[in-house]
PDB file of N, CA and C in Angstrom:
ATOM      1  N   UNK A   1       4.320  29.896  27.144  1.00  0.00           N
ATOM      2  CA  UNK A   1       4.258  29.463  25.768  1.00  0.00           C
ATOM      3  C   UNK A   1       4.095  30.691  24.878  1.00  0.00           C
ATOM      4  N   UNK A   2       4.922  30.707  23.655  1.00  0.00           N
ATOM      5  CA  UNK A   2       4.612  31.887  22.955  1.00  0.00           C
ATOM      6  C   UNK A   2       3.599  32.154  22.048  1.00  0.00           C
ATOM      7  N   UNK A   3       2.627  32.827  21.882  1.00  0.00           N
ATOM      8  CA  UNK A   3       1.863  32.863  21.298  1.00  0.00           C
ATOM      9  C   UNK A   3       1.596  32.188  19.336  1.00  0.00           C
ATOM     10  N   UNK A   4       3.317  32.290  18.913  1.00  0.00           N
ATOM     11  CA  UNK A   4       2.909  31.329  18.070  1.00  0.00           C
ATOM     12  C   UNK A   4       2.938  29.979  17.824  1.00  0.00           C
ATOM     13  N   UNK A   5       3.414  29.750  19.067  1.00  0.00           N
ATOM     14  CA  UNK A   5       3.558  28.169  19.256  1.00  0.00           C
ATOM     15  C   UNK A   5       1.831  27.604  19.808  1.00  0.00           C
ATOM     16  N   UNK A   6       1.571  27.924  20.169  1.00  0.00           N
ATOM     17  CA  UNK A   6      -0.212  28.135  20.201  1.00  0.00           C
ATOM     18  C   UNK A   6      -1.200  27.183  19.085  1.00  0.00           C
ATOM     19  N   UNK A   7      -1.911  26.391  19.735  1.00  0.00           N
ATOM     20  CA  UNK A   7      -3.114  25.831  18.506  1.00  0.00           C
ATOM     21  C   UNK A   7      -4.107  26.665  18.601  1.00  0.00           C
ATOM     22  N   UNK A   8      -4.782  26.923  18.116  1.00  0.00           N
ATOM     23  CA  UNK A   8      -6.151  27.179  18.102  1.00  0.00           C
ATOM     24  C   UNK A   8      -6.743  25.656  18.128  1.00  0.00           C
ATOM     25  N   UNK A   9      -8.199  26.208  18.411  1.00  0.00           N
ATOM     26  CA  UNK A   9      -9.125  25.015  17.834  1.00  0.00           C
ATOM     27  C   UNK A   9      -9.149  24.336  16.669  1.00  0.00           C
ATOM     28  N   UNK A  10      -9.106  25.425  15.666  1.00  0.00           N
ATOM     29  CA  UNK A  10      -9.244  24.929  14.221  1.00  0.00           C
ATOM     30  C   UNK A  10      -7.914  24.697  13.471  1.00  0.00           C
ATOM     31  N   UNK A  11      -6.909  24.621  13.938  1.00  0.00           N
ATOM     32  CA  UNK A  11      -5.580  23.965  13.774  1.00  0.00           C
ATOM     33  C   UNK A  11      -5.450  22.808  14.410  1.00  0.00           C
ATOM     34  N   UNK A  12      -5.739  22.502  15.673  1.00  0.00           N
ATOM     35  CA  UNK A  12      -6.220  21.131  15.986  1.00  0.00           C
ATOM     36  C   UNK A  12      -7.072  20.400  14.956  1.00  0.00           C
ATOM     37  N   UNK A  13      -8.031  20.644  14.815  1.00  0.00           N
ATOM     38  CA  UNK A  13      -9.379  20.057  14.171  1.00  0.00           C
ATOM     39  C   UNK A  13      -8.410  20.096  12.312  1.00  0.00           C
ATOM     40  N   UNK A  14      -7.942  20.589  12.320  1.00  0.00           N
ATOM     41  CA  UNK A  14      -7.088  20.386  10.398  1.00  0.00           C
ATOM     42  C   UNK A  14      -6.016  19.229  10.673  1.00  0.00           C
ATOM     43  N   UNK A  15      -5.438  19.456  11.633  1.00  0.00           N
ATOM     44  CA  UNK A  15      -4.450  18.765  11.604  1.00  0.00           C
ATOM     45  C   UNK A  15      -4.816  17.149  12.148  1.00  0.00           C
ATOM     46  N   UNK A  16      -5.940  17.054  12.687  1.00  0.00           N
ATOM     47  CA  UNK A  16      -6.326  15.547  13.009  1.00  0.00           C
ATOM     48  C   UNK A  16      -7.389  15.159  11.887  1.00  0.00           C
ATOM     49  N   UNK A  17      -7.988  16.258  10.906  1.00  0.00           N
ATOM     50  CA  UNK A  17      -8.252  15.686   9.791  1.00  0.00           C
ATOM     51  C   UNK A  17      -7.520  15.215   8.868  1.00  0.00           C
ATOM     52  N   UNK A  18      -6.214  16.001   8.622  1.00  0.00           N
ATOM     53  CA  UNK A  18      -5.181  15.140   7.965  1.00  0.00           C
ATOM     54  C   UNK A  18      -4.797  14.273   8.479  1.00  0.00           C
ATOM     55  N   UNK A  19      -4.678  13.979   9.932  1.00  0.00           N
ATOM     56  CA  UNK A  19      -3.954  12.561   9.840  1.00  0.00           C
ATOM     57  C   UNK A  19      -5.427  11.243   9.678  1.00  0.00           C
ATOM     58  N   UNK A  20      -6.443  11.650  10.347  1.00  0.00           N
ATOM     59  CA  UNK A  20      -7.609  10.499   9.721  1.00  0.00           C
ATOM     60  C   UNK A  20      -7.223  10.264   8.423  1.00  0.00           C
ATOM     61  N   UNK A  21      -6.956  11.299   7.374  1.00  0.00           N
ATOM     62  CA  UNK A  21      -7.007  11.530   5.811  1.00  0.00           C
ATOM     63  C   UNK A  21      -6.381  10.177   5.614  1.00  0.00           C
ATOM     64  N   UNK A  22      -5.218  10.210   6.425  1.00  0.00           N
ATOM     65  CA  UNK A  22      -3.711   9.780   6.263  1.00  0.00           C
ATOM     66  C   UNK A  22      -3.957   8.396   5.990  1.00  0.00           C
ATOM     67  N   UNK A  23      -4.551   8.182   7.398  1.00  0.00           N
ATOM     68  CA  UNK A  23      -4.804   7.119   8.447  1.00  0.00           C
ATOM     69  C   UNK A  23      -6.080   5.894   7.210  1.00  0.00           C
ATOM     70  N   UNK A  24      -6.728   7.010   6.865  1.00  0.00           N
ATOM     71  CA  UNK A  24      -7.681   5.815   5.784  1.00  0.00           C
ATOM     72  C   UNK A  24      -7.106   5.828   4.288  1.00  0.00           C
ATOM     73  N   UNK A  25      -5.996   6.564   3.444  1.00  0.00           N
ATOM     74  CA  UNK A  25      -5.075   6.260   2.913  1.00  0.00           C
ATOM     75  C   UNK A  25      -4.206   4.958   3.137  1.00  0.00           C
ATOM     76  N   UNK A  26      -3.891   5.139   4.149  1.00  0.00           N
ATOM     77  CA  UNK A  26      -3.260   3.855   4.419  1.00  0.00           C
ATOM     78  C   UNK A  26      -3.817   2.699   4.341  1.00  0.00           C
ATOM     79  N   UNK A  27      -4.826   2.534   4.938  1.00  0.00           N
ATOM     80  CA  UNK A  27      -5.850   1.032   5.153  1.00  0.00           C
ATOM     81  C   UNK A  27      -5.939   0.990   3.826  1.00  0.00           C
ATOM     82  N   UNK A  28      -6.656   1.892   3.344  1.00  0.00           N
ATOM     83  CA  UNK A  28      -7.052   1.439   1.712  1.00  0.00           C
ATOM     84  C   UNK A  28      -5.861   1.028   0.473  1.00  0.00           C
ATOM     85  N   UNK A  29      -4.895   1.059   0.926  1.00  0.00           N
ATOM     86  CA  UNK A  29      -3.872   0.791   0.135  1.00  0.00           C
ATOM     87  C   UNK A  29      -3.258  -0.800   0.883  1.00  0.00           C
ATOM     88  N   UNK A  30      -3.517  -0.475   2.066  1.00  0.00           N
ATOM     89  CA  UNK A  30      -3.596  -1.994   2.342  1.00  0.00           C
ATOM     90  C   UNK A  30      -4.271  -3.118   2.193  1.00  0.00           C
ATOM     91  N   UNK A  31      -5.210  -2.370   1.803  1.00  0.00           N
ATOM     92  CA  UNK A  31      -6.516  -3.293   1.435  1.00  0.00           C
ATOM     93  C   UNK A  31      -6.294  -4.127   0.011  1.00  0.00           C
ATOM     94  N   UNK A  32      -5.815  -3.009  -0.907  1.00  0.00           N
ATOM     95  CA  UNK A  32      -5.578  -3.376  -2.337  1.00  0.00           C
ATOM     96  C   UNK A  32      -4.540  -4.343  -2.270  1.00  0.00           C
ATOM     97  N   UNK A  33      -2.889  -3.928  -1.656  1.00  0.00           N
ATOM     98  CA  UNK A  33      -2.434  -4.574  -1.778  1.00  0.00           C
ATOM     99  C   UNK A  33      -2.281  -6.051  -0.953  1.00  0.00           C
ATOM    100  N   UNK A  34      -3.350  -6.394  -0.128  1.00  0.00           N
ATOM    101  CA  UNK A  34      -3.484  -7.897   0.661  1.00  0.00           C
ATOM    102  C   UNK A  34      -4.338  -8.368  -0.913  1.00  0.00           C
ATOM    103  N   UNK A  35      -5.164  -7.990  -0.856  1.00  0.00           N
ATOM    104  CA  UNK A  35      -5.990  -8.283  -2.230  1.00  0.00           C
ATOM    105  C   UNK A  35      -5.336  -8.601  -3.498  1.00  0.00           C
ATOM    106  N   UNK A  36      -4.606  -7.687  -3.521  1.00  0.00           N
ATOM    107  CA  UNK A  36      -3.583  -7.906  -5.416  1.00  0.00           C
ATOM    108  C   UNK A  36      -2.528  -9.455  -5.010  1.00  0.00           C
ATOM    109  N   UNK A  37      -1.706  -9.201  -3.920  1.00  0.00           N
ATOM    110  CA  UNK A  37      -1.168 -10.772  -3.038  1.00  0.00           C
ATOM    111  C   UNK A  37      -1.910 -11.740  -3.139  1.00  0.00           C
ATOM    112  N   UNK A  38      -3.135 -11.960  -3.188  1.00  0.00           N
ATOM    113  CA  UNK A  38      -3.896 -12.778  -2.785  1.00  0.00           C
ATOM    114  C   UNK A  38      -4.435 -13.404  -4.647  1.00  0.00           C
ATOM    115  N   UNK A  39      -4.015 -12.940  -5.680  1.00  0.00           N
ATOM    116  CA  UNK A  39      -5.262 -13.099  -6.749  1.00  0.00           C
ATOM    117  C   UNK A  39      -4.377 -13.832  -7.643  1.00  0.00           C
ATOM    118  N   UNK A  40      -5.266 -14.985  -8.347  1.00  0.00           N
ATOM    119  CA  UNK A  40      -4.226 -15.664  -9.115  1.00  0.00           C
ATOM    120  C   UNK A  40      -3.770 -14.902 -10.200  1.00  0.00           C
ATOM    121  N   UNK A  41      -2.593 -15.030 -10.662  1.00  0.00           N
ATOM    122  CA  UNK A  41      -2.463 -14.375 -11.621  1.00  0.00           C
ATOM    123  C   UNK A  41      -1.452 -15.253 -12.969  1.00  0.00           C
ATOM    124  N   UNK A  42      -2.186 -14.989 -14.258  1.00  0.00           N
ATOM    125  CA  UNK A  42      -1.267 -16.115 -15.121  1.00  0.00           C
ATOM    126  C   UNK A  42      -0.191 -16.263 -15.142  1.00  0.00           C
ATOM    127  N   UNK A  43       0.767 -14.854 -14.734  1.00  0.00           N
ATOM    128  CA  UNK A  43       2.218 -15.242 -14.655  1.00  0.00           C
ATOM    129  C   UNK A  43       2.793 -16.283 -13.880  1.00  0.00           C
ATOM    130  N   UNK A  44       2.056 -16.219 -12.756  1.00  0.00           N
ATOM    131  CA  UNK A  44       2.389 -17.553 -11.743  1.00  0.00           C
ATOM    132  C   UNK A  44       1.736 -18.319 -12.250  1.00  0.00           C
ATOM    133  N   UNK A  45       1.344 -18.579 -13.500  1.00  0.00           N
ATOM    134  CA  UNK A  45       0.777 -20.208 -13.390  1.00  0.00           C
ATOM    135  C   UNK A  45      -0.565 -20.333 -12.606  1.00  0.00           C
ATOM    136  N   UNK A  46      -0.979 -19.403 -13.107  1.00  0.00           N
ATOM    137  CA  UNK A  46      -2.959 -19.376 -11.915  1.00  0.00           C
ATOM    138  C   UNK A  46      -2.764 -19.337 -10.594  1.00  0.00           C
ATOM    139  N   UNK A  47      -1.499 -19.185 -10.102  1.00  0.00           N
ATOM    140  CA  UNK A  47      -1.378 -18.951  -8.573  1.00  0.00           C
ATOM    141  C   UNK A  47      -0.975 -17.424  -8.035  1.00  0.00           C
ATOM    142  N   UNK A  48      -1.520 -17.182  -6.962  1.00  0.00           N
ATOM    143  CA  UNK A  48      -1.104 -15.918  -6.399  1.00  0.00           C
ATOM    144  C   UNK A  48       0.400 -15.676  -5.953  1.00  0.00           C
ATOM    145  N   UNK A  49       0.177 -14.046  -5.722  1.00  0.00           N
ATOM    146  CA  UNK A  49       1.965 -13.715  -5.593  1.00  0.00           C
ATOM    147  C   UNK A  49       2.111 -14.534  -4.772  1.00  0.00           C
ATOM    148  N   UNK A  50       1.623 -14.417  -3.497  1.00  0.00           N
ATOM    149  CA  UNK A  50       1.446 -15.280  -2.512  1.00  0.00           C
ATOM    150  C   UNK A  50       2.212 -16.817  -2.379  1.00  0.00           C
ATOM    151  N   UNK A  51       1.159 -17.280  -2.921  1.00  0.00           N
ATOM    152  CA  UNK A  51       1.410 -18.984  -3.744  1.00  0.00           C
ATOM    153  C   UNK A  51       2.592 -19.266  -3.926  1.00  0.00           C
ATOM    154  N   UNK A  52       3.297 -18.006  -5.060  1.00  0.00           N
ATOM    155  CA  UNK A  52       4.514 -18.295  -6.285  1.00  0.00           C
ATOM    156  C   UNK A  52       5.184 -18.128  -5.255  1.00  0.00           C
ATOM    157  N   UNK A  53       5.335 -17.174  -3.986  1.00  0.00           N
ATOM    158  CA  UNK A  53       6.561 -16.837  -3.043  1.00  0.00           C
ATOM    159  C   UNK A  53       6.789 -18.355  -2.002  1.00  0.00           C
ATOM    160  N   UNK A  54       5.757 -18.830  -1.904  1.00  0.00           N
ATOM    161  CA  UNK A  54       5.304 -20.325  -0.518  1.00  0.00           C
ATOM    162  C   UNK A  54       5.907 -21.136  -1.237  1.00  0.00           C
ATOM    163  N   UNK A  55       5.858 -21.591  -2.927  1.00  0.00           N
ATOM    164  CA  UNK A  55       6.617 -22.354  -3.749  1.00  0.00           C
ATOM    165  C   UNK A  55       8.199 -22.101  -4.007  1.00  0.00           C
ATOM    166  N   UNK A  56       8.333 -21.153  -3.904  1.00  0.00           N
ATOM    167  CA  UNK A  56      10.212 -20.839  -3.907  1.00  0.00           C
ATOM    168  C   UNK A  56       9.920 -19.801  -5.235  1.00  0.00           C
ATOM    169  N   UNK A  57       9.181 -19.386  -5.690  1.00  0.00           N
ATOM    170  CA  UNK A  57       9.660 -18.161  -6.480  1.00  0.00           C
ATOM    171  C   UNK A  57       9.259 -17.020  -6.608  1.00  0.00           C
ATOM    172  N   UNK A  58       9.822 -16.686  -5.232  1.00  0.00           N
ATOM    173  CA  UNK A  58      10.010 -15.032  -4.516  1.00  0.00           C
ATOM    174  C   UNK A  58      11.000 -14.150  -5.493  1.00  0.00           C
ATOM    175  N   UNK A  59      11.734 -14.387  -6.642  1.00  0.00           N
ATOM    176  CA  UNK A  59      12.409 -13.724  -7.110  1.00  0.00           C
ATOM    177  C   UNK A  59      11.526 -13.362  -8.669  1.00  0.00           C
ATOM    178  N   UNK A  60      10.597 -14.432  -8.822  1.00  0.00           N
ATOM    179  CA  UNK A  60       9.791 -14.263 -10.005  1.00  0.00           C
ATOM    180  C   UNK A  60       8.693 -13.308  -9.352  1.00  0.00           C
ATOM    181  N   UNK A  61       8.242 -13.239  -8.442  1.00  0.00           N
ATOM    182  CA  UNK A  61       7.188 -12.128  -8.343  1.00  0.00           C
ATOM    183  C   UNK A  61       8.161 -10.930  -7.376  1.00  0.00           C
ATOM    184  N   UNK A  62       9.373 -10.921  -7.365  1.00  0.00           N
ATOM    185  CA  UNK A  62       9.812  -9.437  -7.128  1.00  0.00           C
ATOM    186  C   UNK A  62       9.991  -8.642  -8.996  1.00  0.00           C
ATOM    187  N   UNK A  63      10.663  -9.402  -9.900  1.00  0.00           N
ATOM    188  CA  UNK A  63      11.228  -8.809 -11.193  1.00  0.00           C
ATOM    189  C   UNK A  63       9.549  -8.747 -11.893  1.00  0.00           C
ATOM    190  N   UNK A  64       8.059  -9.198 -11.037  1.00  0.00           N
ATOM    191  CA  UNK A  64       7.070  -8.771 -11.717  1.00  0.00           C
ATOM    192  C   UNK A  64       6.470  -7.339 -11.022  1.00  0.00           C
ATOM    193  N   UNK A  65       6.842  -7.091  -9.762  1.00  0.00           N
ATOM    194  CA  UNK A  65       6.759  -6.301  -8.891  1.00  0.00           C
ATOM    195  C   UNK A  65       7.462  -4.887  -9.511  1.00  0.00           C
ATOM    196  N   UNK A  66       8.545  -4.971  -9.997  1.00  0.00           N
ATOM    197  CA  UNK A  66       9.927  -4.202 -10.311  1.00  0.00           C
ATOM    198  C   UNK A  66       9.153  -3.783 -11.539  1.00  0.00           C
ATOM    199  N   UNK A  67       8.242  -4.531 -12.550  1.00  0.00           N
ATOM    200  CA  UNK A  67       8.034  -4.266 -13.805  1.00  0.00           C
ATOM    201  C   UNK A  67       6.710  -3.477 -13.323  1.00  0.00           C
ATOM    202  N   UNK A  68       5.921  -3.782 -12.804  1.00  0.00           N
ATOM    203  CA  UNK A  68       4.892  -2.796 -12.480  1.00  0.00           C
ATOM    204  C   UNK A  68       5.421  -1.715 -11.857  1.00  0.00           C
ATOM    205  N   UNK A  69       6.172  -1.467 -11.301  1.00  0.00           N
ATOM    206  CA  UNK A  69       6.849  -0.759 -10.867  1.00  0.00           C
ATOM    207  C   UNK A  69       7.170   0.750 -11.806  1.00  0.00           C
ATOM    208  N   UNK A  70       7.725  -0.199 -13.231  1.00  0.00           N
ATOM    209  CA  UNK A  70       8.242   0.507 -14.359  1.00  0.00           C
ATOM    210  C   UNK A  70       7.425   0.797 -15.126  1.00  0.00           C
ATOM    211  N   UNK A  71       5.888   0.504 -14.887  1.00  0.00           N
ATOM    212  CA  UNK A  71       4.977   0.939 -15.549  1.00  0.00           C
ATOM    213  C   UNK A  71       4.259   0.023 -16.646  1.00  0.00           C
ATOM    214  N   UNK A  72       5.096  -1.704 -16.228  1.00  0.00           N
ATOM    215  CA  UNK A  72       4.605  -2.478 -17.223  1.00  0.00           C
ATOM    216  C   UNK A  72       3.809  -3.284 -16.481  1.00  0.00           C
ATOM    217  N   UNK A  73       2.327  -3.498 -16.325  1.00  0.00           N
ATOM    218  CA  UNK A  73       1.894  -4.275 -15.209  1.00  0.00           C
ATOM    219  C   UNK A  73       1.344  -5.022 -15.981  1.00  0.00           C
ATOM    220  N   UNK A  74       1.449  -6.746 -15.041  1.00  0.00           N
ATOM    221  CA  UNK A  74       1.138  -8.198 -16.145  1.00  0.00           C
ATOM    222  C   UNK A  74      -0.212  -8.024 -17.000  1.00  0.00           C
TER     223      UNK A  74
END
């Protein structure tokens, strides 16, 4: 092996702190978004995205999705 292909210790130990970093980035964004799915919201009519998608209008909470998206959130 050539010497710069080589870890050290403390290139190990950075590089599995970034991926933990990563790794609880992720959850926590999953977290929000099961949560934001889950919350009624007036556009649906007091029902969650959730709800509005189980009722047939998966296309009304994508063009609200698309607008937060664009920076206009309900």
């Amino acid at each position: 092996m050539r010497k710069s292909a080589r870890l050290s210790a403390l290139d190990v130990h950075e590089a599995e702190a970034v991926i933990d970093a990563a790794v609880a980035r992720r959850s926590a964004v999953a977290t929000v978004l099961t949560c934001s799915l889950q919350t009624p919201r007036p556009r649906f009519g007091g029902r969650s995205p959730v709800q509005a998608i189980e009722a047939g209008e998966a296309e009304l909470v994508a063009l609200s999705v698309e607008s937060a998206l664009e920076g206009h959130p309900d």
